[in-house]
N, C-alpha and C. Protein backbone atom coordinates (compact mmCIF):
# COMPACT_ATOMS: atom_id res chain seq x y z
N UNK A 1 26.20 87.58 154.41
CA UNK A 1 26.91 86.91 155.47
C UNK A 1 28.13 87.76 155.86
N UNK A 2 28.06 87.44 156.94
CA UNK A 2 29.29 88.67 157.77
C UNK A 2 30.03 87.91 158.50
N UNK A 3 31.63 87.88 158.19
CA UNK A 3 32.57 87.06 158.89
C UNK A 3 32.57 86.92 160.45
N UNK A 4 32.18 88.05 161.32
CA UNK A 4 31.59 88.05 162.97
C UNK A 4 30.49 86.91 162.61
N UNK A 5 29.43 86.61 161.71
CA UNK A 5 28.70 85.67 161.93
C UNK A 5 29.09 83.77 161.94
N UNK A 6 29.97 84.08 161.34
CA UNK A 6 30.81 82.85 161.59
C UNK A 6 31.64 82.42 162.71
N UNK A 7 31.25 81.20 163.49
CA UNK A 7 31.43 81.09 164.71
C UNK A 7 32.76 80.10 165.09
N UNK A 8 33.22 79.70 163.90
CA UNK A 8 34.40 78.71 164.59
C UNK A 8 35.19 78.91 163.00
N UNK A 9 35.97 78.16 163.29
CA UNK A 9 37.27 77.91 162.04
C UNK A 9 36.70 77.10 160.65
N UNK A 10 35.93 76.31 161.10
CA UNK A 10 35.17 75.36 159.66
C UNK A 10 34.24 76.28 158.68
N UNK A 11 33.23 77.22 159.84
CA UNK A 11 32.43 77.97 159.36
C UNK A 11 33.35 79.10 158.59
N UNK A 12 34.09 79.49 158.74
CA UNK A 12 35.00 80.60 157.95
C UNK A 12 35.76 79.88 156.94
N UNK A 13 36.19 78.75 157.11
CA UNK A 13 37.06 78.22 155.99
C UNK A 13 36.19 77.85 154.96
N UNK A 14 34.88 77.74 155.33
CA UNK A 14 33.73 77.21 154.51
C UNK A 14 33.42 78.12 153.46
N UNK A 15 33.28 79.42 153.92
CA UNK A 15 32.88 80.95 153.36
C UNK A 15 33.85 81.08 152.75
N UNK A 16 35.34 81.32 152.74
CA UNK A 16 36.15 81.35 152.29
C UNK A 16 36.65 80.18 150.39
N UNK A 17 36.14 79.32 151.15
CA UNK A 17 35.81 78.24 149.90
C UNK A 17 34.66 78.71 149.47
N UNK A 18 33.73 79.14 149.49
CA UNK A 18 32.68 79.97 148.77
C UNK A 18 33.17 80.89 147.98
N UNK A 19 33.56 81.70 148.66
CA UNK A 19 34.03 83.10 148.05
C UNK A 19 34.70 82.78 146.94
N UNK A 20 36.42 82.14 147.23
CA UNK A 20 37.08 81.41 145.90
C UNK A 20 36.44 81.29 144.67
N UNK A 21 35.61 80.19 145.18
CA UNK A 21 34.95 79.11 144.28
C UNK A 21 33.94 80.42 143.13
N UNK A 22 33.78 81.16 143.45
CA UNK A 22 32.98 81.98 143.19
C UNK A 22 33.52 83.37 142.22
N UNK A 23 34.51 84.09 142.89
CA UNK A 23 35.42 85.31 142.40
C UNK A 23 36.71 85.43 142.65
N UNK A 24 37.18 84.06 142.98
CA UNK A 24 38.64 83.48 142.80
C UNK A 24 39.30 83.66 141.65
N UNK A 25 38.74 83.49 140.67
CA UNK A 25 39.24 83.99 139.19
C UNK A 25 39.79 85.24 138.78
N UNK A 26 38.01 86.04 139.08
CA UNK A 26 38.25 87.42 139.05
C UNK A 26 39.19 88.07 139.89
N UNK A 27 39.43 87.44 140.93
CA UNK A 27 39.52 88.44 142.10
C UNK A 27 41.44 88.12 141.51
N UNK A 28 42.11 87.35 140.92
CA UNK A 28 43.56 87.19 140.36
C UNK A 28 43.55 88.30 139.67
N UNK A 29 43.14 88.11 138.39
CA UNK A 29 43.16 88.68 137.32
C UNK A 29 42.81 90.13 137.34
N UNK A 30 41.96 90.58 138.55
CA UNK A 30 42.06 92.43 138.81
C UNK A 30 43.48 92.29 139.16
N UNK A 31 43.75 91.81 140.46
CA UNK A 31 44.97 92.07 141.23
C UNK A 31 46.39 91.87 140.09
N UNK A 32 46.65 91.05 139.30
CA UNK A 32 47.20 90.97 138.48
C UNK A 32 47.32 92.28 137.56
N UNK A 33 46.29 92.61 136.80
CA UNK A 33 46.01 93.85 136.05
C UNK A 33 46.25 95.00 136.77
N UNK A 34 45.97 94.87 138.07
CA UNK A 34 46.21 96.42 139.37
C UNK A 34 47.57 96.55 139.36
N UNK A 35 48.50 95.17 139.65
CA UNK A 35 50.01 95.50 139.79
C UNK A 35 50.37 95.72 138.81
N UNK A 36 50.32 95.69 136.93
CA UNK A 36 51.01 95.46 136.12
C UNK A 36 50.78 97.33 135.66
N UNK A 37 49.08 97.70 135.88
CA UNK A 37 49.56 98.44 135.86
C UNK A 37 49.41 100.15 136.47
N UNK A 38 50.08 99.28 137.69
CA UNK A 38 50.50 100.81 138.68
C UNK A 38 52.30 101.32 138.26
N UNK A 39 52.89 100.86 137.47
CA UNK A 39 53.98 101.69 137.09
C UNK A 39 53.80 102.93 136.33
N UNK A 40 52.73 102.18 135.67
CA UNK A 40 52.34 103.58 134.43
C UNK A 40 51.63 104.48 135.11
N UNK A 41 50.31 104.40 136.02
CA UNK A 41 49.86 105.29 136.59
C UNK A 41 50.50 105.75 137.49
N UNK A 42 51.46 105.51 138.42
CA UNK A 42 52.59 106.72 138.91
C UNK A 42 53.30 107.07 137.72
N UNK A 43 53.56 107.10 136.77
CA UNK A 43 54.16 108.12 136.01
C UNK A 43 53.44 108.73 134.97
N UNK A 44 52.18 108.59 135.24
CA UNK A 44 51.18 109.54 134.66
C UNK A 44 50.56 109.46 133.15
N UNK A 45 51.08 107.82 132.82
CA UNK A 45 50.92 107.60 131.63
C UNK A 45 50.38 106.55 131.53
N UNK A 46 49.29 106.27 130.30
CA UNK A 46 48.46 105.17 129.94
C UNK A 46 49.66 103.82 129.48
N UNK A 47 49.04 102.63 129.74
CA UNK A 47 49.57 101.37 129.32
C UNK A 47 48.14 100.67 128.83
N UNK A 48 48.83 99.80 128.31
CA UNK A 48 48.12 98.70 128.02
C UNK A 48 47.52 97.54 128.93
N UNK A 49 48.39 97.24 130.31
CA UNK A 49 47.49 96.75 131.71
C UNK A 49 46.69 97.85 132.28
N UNK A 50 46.86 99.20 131.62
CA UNK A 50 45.95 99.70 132.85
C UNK A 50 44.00 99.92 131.75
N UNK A 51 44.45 99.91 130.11
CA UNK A 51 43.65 99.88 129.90
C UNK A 51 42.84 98.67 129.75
N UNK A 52 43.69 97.46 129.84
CA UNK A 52 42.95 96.11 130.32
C UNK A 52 42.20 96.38 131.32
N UNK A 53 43.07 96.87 132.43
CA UNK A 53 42.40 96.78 133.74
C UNK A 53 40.32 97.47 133.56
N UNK A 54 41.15 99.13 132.96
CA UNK A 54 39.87 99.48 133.07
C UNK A 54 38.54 98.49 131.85
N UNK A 55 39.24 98.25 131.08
CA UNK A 55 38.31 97.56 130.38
C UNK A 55 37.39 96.53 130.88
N UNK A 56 38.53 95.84 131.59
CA UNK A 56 37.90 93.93 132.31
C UNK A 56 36.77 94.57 133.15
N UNK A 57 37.06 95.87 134.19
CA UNK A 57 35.84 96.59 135.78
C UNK A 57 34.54 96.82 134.61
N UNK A 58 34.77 97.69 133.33
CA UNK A 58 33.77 97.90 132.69
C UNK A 58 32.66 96.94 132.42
N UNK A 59 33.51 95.64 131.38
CA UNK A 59 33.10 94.69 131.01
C UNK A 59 32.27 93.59 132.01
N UNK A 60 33.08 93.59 132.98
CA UNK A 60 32.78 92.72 134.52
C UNK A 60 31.39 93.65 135.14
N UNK A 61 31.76 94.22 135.66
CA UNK A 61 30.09 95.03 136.13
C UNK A 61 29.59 96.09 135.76
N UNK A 62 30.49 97.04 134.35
CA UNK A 62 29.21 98.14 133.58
C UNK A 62 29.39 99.41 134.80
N UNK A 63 29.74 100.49 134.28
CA UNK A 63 29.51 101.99 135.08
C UNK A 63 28.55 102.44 135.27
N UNK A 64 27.73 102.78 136.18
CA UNK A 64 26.78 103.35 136.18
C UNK A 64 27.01 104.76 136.98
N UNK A 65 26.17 105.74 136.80
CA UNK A 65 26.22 107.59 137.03
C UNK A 65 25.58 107.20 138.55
N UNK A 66 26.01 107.91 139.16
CA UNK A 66 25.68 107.70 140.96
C UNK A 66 24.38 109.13 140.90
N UNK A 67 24.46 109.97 140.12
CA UNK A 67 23.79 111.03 140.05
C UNK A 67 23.73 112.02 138.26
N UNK A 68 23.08 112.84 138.58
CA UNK A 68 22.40 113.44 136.89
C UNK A 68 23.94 114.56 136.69
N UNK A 69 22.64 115.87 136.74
CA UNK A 69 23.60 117.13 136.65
C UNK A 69 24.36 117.33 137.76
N UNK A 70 24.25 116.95 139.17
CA UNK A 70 25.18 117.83 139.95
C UNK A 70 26.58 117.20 139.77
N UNK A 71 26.83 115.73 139.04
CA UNK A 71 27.89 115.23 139.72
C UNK A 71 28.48 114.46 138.70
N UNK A 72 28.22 115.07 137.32
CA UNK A 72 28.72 114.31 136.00
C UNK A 72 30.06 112.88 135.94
N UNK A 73 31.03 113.62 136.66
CA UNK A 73 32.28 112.40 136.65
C UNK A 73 32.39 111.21 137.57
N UNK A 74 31.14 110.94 138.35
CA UNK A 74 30.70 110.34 139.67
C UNK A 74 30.71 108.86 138.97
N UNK A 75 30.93 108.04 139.43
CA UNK A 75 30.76 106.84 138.87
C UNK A 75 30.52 105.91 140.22
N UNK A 76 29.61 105.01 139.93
CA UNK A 76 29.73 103.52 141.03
C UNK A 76 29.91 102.44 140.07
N UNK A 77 30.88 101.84 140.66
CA UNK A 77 31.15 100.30 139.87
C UNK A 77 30.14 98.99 140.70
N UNK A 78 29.39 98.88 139.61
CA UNK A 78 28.22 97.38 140.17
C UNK A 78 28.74 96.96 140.09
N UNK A 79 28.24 95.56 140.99
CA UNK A 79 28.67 94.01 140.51
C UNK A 79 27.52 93.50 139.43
N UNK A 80 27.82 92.38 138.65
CA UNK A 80 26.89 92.58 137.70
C UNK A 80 25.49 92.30 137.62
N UNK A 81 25.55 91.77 138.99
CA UNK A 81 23.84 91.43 140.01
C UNK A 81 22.97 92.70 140.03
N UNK A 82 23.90 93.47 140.29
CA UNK A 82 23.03 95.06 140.58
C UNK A 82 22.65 95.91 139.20
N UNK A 83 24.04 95.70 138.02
CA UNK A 83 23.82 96.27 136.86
C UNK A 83 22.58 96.05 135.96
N UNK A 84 22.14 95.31 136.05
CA UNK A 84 20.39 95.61 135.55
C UNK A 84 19.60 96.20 136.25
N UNK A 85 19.45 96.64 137.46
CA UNK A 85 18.56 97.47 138.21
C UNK A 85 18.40 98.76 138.01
């Protein structure tokens, strides 16, 4: 579903209460973990929010290699719908 497909104010507030209801949780708790910790990554040093952070993306949808040999450090982050495929 694509927000242009939504045609009035109910239909979007509707999706919107979907979405919430859905990765409202998650979607705090990155943003939370993103601000706590971007101090350390501008100063070039590991913390403890940033290795939460990376931990929770791991744990939450799993890394997978976008490609073999040409492109070793390549990563796509699934959602965890896709991570079994």
């Amino acid at each position: 579903m694509k927000l242009t497909d939504l045609h009035n104010a109910a239909e979007r507030a509707a999706a919107v209460s979907l979405f919430d209801a859905r990765f409202g949780e998650m979607e705090q708790v990155l943003w939370l973990l993103s601000v706590n910790s971007r101090p350390g990554l501008l100063a070039g040093e590991s913390s403890p929010a940033l290795e939460a952070l990376v931990w929770t993306v791991k744990s939450w949808w799993g890394v997978h290699r976008t490609c073999s040999d040409r492109c070793p450090d390549t990563a796509l982050i699934a959602p965890p719908s896709l991570a079994s495929r």
